[in-house]
N, C-alpha and C. Protein backbone atom coordinates (compact mmCIF):
# COMPACT_ATOMS: atom_id res chain seq x y z
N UNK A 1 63.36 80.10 106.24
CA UNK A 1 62.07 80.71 106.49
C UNK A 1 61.10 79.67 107.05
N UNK A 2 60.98 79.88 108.17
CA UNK A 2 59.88 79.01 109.07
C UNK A 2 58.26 80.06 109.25
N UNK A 3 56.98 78.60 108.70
CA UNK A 3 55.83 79.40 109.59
C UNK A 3 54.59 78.37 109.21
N UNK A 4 53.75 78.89 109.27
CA UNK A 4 52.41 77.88 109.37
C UNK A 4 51.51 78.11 108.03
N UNK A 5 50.86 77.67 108.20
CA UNK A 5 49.76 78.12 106.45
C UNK A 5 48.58 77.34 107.06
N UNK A 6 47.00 78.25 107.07
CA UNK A 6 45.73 77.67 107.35
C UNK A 6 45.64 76.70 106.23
N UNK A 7 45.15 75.14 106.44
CA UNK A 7 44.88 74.63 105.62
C UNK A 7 43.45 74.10 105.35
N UNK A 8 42.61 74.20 106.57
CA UNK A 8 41.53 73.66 107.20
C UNK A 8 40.97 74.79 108.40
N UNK A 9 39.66 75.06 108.84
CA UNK A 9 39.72 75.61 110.27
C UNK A 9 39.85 75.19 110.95
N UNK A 10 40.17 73.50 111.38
CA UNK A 10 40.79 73.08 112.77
C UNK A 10 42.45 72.38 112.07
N UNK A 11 43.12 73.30 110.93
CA UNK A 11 44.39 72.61 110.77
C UNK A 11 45.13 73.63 110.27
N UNK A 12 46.37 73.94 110.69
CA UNK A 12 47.57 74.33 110.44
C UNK A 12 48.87 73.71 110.02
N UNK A 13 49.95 73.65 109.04
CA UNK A 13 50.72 73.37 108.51
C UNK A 13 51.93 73.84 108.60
N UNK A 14 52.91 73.75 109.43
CA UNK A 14 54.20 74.03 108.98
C UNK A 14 55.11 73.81 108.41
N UNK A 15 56.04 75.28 107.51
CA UNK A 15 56.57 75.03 106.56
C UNK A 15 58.18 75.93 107.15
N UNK A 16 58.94 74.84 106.53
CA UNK A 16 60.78 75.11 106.73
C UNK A 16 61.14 76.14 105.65
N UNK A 17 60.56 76.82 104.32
CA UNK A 17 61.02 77.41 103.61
C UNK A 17 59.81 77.81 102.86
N UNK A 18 59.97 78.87 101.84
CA UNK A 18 58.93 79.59 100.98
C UNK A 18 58.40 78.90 99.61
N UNK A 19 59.05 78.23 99.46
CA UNK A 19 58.39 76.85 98.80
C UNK A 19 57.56 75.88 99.23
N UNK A 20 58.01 75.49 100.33
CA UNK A 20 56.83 74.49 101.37
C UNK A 20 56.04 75.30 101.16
N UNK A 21 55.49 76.30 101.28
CA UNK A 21 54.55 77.52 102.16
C UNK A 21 54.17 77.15 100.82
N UNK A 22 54.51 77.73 99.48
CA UNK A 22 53.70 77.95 98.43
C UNK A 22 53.12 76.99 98.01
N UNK A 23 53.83 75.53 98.49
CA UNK A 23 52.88 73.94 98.03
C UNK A 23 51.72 74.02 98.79
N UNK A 24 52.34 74.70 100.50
CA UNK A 24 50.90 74.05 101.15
C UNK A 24 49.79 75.20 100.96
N UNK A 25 50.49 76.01 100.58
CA UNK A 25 48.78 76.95 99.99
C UNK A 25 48.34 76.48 99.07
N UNK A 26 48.83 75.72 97.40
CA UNK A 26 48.07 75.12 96.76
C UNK A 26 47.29 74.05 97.14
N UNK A 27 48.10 73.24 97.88
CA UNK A 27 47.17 71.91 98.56
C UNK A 27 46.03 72.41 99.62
N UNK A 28 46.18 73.95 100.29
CA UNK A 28 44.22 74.24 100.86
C UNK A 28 44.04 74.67 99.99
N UNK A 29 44.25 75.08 98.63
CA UNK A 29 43.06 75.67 97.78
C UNK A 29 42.16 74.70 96.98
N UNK A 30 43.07 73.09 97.05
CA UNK A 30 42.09 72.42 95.91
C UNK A 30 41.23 71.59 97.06
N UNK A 31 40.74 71.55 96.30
CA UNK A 31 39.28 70.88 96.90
C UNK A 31 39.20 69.62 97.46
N UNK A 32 40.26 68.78 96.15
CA UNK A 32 40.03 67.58 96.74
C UNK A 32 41.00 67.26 97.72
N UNK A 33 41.76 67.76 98.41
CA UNK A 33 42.19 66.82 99.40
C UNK A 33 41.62 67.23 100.60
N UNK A 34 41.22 65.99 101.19
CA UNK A 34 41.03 65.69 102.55
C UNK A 34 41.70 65.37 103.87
N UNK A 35 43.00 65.53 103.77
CA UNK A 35 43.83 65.42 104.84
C UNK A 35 44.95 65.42 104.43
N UNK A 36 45.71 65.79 105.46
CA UNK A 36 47.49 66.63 105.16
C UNK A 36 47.97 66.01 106.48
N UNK A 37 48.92 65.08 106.54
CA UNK A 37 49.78 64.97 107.49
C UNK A 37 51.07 65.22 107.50
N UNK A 38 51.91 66.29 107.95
CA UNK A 38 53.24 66.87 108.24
C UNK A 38 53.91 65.34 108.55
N UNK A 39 54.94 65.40 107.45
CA UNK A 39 56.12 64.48 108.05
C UNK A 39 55.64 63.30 108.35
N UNK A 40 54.84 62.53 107.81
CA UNK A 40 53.91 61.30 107.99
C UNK A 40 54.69 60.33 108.62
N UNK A 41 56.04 59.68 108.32
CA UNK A 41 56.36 58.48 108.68
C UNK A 41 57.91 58.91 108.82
N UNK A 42 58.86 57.52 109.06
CA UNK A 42 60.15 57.77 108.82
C UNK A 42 60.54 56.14 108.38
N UNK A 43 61.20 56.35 107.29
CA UNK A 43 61.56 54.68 106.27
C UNK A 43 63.10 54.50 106.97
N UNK A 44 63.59 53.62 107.53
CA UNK A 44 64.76 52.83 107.45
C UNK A 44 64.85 51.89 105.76
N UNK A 45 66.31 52.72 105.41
CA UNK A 45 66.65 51.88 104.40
C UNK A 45 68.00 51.61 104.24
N UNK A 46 68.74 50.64 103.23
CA UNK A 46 70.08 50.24 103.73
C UNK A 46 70.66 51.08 102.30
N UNK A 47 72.01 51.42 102.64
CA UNK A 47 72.62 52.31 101.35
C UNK A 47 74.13 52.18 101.82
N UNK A 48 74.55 51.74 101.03
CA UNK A 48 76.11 51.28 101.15
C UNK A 48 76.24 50.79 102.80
N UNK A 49 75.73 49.50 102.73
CA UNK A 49 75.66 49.12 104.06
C UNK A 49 75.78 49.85 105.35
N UNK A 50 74.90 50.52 105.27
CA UNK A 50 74.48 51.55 106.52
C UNK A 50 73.39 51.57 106.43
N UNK A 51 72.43 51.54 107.60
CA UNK A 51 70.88 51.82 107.80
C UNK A 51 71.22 53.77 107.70
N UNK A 52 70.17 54.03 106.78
CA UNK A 52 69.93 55.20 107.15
C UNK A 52 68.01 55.85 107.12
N UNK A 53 68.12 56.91 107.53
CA UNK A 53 66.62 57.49 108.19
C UNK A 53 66.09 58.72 106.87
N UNK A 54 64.69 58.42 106.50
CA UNK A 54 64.46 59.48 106.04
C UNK A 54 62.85 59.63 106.07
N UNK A 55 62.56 60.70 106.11
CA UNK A 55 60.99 61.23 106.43
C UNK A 55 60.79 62.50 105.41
N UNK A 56 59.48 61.92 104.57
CA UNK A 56 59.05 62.74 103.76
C UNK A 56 58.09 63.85 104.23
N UNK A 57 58.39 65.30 103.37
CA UNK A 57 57.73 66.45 103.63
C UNK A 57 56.23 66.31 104.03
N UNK A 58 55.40 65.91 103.52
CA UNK A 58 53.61 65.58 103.81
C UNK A 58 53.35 64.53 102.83
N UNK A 59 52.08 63.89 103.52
CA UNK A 59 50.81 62.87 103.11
C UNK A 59 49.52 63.51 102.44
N UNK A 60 49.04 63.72 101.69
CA UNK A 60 48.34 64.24 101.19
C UNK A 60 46.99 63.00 100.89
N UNK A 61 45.81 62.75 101.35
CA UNK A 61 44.81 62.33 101.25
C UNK A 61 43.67 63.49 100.29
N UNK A 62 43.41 62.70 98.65
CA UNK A 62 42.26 63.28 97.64
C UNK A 62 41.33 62.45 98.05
N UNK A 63 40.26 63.22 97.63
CA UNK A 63 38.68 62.51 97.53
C UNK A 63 38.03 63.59 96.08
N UNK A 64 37.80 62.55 95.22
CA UNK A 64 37.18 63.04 94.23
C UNK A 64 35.87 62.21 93.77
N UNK A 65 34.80 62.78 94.09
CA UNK A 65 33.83 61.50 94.37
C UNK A 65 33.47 60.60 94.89
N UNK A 66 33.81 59.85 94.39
CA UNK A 66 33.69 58.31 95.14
C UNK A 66 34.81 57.54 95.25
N UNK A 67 36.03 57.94 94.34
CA UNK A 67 37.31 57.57 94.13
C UNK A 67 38.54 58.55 95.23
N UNK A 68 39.69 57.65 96.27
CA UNK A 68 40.30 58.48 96.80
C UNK A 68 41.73 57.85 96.07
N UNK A 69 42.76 58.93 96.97
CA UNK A 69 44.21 57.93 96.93
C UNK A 69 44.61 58.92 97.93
N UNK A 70 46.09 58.27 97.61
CA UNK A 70 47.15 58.75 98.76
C UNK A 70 48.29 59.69 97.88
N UNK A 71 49.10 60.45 98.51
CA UNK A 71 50.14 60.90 97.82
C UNK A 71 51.00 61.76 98.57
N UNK A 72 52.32 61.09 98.82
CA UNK A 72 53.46 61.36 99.41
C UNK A 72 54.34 62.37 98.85
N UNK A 73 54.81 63.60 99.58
CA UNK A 73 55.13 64.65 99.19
C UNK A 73 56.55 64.91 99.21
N UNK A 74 57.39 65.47 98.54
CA UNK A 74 58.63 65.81 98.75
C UNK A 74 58.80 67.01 98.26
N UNK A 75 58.86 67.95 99.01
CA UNK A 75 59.19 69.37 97.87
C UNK A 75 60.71 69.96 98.17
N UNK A 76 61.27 70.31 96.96
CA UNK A 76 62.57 70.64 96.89
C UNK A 76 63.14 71.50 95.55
N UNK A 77 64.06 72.53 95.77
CA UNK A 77 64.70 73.38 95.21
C UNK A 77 65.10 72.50 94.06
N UNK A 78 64.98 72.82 92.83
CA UNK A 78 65.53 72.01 92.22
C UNK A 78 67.37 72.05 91.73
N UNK A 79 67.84 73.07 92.24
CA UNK A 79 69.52 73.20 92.27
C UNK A 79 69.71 72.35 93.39
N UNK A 80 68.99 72.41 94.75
CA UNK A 80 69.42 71.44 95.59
C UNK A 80 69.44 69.95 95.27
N UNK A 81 68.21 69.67 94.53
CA UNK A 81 68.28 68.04 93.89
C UNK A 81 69.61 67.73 93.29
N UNK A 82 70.19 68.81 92.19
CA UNK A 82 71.09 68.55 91.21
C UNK A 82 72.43 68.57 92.18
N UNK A 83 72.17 69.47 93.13
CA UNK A 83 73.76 69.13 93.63
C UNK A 83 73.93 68.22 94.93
N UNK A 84 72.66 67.62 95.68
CA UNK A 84 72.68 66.81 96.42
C UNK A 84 72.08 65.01 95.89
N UNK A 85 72.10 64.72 94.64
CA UNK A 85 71.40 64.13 93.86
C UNK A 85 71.67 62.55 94.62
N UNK A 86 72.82 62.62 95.00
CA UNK A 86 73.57 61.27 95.07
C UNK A 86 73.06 60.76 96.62
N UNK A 87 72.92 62.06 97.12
CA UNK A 87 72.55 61.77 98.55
C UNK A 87 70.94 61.43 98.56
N UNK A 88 70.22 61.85 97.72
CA UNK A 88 68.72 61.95 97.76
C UNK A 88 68.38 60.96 97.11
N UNK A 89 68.80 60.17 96.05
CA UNK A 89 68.12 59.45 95.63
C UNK A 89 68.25 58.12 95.83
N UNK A 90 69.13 57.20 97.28
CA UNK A 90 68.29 56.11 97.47
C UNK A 90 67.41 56.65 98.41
N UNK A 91 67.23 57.01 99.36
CA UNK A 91 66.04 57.38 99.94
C UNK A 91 65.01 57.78 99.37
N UNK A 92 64.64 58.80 97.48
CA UNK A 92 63.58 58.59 97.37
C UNK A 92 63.09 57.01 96.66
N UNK A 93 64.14 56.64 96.41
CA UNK A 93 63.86 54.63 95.62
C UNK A 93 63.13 54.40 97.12
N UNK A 94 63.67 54.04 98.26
CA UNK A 94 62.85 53.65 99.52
C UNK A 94 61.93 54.14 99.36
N UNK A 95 61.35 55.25 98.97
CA UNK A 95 60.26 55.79 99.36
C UNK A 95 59.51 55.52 98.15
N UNK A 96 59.83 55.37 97.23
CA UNK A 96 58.59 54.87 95.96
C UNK A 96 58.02 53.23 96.19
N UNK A 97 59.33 52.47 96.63
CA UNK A 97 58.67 51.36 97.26
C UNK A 97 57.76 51.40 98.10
N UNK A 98 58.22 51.76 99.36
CA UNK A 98 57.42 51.02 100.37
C UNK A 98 55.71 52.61 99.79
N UNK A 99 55.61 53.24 99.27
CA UNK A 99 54.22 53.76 98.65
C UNK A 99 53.71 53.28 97.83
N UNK A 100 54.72 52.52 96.61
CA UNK A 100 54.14 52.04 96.06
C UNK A 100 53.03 50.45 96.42
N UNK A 101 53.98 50.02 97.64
CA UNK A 101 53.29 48.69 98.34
C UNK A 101 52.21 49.05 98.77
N UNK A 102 51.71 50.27 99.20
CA UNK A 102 50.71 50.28 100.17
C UNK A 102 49.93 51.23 98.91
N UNK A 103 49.60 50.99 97.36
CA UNK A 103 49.20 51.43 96.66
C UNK A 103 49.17 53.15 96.50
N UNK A 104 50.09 53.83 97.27
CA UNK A 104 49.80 55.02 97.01
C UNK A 104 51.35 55.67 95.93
N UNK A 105 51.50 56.79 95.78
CA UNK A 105 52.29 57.55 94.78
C UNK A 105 53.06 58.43 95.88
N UNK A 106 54.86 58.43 95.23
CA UNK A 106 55.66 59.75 95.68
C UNK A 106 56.02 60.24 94.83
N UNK A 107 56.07 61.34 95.11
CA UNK A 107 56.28 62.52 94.17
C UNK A 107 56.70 63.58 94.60
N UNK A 108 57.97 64.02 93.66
CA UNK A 108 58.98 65.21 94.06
C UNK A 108 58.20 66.32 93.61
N UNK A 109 58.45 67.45 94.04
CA UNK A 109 57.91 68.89 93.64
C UNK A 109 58.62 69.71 93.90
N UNK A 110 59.01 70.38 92.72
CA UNK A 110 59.82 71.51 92.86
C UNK A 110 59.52 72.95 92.42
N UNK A 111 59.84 74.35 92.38
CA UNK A 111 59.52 75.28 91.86
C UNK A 111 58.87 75.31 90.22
N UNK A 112 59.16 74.26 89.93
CA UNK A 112 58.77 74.13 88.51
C UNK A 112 57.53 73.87 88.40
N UNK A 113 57.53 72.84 89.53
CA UNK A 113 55.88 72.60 89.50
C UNK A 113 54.78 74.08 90.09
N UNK A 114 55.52 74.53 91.44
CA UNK A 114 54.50 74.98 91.96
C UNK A 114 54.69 76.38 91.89
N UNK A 115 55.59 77.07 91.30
CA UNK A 115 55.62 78.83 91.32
C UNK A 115 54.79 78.73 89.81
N UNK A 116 54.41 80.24 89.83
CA UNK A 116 54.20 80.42 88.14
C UNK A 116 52.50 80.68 88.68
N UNK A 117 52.21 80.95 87.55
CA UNK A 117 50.31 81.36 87.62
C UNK A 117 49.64 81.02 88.77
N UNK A 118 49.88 79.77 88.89
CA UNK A 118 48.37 79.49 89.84
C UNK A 118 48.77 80.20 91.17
N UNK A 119 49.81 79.65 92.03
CA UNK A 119 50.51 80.05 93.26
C UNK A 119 49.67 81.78 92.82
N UNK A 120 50.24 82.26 92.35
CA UNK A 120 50.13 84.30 92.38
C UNK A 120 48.74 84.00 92.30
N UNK A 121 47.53 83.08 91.55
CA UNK A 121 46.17 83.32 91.60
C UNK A 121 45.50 83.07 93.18
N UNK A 122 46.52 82.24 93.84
CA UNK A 122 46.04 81.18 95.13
C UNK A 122 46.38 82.57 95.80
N UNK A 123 47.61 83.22 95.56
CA UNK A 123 47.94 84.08 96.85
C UNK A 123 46.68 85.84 96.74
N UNK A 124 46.21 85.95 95.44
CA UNK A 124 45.20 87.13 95.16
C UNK A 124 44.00 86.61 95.73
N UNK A 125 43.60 85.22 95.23
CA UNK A 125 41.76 85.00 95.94
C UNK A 125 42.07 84.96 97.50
N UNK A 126 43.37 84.59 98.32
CA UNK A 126 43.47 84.74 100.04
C UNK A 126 42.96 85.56 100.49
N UNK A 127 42.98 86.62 99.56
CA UNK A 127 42.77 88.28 100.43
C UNK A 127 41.63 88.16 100.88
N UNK A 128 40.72 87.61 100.33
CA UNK A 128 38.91 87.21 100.48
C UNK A 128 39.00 86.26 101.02
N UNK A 129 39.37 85.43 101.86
CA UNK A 129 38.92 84.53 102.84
C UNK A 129 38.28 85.10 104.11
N UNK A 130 39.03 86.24 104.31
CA UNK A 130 38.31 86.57 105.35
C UNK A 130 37.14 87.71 105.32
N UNK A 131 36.71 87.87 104.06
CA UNK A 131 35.71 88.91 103.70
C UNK A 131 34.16 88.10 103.99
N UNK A 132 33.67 89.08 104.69
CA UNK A 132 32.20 88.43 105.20
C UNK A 132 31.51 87.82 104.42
N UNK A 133 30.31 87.05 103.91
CA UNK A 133 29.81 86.67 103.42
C UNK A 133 28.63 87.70 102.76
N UNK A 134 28.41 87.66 101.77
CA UNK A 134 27.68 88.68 101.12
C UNK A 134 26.17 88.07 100.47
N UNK A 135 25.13 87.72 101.42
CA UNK A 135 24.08 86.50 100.64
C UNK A 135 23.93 87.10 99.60
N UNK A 136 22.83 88.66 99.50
CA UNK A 136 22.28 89.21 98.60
C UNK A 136 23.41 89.09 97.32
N UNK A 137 24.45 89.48 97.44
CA UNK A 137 25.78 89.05 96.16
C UNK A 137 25.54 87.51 95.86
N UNK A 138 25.71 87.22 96.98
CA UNK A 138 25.95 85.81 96.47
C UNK A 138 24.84 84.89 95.50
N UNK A 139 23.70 85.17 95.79
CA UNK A 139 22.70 84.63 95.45
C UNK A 139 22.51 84.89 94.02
N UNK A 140 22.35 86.10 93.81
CA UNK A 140 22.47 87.02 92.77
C UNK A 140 23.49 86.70 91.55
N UNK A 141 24.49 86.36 92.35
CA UNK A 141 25.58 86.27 90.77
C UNK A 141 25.52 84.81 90.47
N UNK A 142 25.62 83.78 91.46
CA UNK A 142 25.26 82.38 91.43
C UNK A 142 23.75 82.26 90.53
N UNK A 143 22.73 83.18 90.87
CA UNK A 143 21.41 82.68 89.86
C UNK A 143 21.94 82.95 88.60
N UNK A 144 22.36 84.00 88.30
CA UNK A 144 23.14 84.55 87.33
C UNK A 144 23.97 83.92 86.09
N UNK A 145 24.64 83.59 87.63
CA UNK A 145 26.14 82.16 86.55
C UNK A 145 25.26 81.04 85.72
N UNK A 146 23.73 81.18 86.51
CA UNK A 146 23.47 79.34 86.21
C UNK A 146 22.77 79.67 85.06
N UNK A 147 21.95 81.02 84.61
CA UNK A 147 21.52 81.76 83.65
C UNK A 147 22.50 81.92 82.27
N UNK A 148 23.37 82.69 82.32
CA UNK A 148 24.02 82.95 81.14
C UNK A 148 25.23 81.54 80.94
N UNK A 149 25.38 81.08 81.94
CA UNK A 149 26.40 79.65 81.68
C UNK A 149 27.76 79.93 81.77
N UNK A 150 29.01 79.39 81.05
CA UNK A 150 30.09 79.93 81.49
C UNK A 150 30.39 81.92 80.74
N UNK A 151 31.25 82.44 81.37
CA UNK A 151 31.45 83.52 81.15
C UNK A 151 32.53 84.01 81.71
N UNK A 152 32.60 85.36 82.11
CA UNK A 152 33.67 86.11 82.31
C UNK A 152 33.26 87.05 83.69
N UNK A 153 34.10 87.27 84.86
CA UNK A 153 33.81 88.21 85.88
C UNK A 153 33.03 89.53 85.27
N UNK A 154 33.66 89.87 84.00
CA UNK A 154 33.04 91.18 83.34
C UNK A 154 31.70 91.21 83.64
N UNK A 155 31.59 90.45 82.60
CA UNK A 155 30.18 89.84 82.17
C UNK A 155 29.48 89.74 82.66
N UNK A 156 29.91 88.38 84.03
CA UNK A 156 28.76 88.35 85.09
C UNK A 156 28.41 89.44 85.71
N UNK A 157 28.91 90.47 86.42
CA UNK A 157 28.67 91.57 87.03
C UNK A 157 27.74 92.28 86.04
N UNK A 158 28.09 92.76 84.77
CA UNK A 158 27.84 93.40 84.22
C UNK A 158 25.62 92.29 83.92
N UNK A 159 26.17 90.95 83.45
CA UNK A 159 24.91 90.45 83.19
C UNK A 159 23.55 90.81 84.54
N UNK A 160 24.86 90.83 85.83
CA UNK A 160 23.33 90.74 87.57
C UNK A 160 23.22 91.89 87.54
N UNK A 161 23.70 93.25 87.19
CA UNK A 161 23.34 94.64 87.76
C UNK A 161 24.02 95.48 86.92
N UNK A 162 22.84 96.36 86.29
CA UNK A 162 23.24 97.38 85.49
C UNK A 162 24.43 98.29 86.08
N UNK A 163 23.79 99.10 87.37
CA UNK A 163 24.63 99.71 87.94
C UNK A 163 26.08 99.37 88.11
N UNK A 164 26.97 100.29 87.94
CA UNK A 164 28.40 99.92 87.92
C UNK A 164 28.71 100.16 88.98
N UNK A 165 27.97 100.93 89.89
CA UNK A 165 28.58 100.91 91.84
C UNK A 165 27.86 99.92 92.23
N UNK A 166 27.50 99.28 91.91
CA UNK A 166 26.62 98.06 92.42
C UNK A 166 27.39 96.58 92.26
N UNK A 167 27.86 96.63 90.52
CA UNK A 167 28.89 95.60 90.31
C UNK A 167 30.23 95.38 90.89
N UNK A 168 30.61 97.02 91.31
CA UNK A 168 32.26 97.32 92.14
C UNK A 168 31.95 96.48 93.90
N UNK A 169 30.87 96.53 94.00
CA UNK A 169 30.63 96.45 95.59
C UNK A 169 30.10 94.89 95.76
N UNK A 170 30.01 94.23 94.09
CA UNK A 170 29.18 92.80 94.63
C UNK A 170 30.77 92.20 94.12
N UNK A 171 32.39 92.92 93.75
CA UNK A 171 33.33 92.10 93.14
C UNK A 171 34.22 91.62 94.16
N UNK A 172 34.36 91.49 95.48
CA UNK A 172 34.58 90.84 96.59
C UNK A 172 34.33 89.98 96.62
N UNK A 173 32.60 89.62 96.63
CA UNK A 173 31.95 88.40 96.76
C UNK A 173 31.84 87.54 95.39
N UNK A 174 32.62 87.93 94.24
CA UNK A 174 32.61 86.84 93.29
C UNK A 174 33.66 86.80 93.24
N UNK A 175 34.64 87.19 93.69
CA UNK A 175 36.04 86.42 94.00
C UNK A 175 36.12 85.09 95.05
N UNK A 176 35.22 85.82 96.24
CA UNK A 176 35.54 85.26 97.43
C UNK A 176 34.63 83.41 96.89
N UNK A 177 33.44 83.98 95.90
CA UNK A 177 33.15 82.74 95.27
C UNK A 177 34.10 81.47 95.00
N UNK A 178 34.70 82.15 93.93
CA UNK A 178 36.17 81.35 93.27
C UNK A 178 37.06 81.07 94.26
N UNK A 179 37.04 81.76 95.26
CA UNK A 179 38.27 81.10 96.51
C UNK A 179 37.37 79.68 97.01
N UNK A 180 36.43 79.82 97.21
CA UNK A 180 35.50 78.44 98.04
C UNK A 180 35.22 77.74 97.56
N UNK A 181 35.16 77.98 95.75
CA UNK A 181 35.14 76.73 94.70
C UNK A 181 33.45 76.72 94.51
N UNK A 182 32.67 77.70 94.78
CA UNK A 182 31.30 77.59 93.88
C UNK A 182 31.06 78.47 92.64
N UNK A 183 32.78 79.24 92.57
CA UNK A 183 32.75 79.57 90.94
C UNK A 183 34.03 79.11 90.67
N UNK A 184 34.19 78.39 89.42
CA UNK A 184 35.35 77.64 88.99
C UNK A 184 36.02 78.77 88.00
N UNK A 185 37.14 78.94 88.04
CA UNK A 185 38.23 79.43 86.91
C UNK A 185 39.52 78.78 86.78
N UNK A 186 40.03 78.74 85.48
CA UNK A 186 41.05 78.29 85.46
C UNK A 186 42.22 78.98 86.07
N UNK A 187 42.74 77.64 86.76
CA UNK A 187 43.90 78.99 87.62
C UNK A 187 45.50 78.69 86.98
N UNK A 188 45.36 78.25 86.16
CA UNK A 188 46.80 77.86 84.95
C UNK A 188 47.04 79.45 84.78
N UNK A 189 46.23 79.80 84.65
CA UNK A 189 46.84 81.14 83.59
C UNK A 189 46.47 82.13 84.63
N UNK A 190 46.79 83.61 84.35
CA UNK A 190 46.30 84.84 85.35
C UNK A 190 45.08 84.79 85.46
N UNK A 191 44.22 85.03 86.42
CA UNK A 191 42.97 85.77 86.51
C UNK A 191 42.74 86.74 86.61
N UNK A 192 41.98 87.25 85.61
CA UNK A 192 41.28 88.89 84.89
C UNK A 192 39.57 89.12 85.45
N UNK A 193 39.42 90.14 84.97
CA UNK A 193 38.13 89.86 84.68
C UNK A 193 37.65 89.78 83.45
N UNK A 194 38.59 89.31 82.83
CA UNK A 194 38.42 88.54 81.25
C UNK A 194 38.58 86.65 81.50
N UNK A 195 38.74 86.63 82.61
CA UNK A 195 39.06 84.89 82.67
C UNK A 195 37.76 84.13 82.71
N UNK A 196 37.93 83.02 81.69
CA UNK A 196 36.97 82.50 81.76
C UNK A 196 36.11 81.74 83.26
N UNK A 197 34.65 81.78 83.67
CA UNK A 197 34.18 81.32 84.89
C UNK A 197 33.14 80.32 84.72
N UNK A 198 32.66 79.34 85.66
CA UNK A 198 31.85 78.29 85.44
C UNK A 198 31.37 78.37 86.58
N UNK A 199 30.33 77.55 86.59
CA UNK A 199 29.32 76.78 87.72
C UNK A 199 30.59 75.16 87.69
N UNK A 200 30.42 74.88 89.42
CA UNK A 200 31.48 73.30 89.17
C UNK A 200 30.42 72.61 88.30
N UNK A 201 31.36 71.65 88.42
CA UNK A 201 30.17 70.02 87.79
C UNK A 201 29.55 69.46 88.94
């Protein structure tokens, strides 16, 4: 399964299988990274006296404040690890070296890491990326959030507007919130409109 995933509006990502796809949708949903490079480099390393070639899945550049790093990607099936193990793992030893020299981290990822809750939360808030911007909502549930403090989608709706056709029609735009990261929820677990919600820090 080949295709692309928006990660940025001037960046696109391609992915060889439905796992890539599901990493690189978690990596545009979080915030902190700042740059994604496909297939960053290629390491020559020696393995039973043979040079051989290998190039890792993506580069991943965080910014969290004032503090950044680097982090080198490998994502893989994890039956494929177990039955290609012998073949994969001097090339990822090459590859923890020469990252670790240049102070950054590699790291394998497999379905374990990235299916399960969040992925199904990343793939429900998508639907609202492309939903217009809603000020009057927006303003409204944001004064709102900063009013009652953390809470629940219920809640909030229920706390900005009595009316219940009013709350159905502003629940687009407090999703589409949580997709852009100016309402925080935990995305470990399902999102309800029982899930707990915040203002960021």
């Amino acid at each position: 399964m080949t295709g692309k995933v928006v990660i940025s509006a001037d960046q696109m990502a391609g992915h060889e299988s439905s796992l890539e796809r599901d990493w690189l949708l978690t990596l545009a949903f979080d915030q902190r990274v700042k740059a994604l490079l496909e297939q960053p480099f290629t390491l020559e390393y020696q393995h039973e006296g043979r040079v051989h070639r290998y190039t890792p899945d993506m580069q991943v550049e965080y910014r969290d404040g004032s503090a950044s790093w680097f982090v080198v990607y490998e994502v893989k099936y994890r039956d494929d690890l177990r039955a290609s193990w012998q073949l994969y793992r001097p090339r990822f030893k090459a590859a923890v070296a020469h990252c670790r020299a240049l102070g950054w981290r590699f790291k394998l990822v497999t379905e374990q890491e990235i299916r399960g809750p969040r992925i199904e939360n990343i793939r429900f808030l998508r639907r609202y990326e492309r939903v217009p911007v809603q000020e009057t909502h927006r303003d409204a549930l944001l004064q709102s959030l900063l009013i009652t403090g953390p809470t629940t989608p219920k809640s909030l709706l229920a706390a900005t507007w009595y009316d219940r056709e009013r709350q159905m029609a502003a629940l687009c735009e407090l999703w589409r919130l949580v997709l852009v990261g100016e309402i925080v929820a935990d995305l470990a677990v399902p999102l309800t409109m029982s899930s707990p919600i915040w203002r960021p820090q």
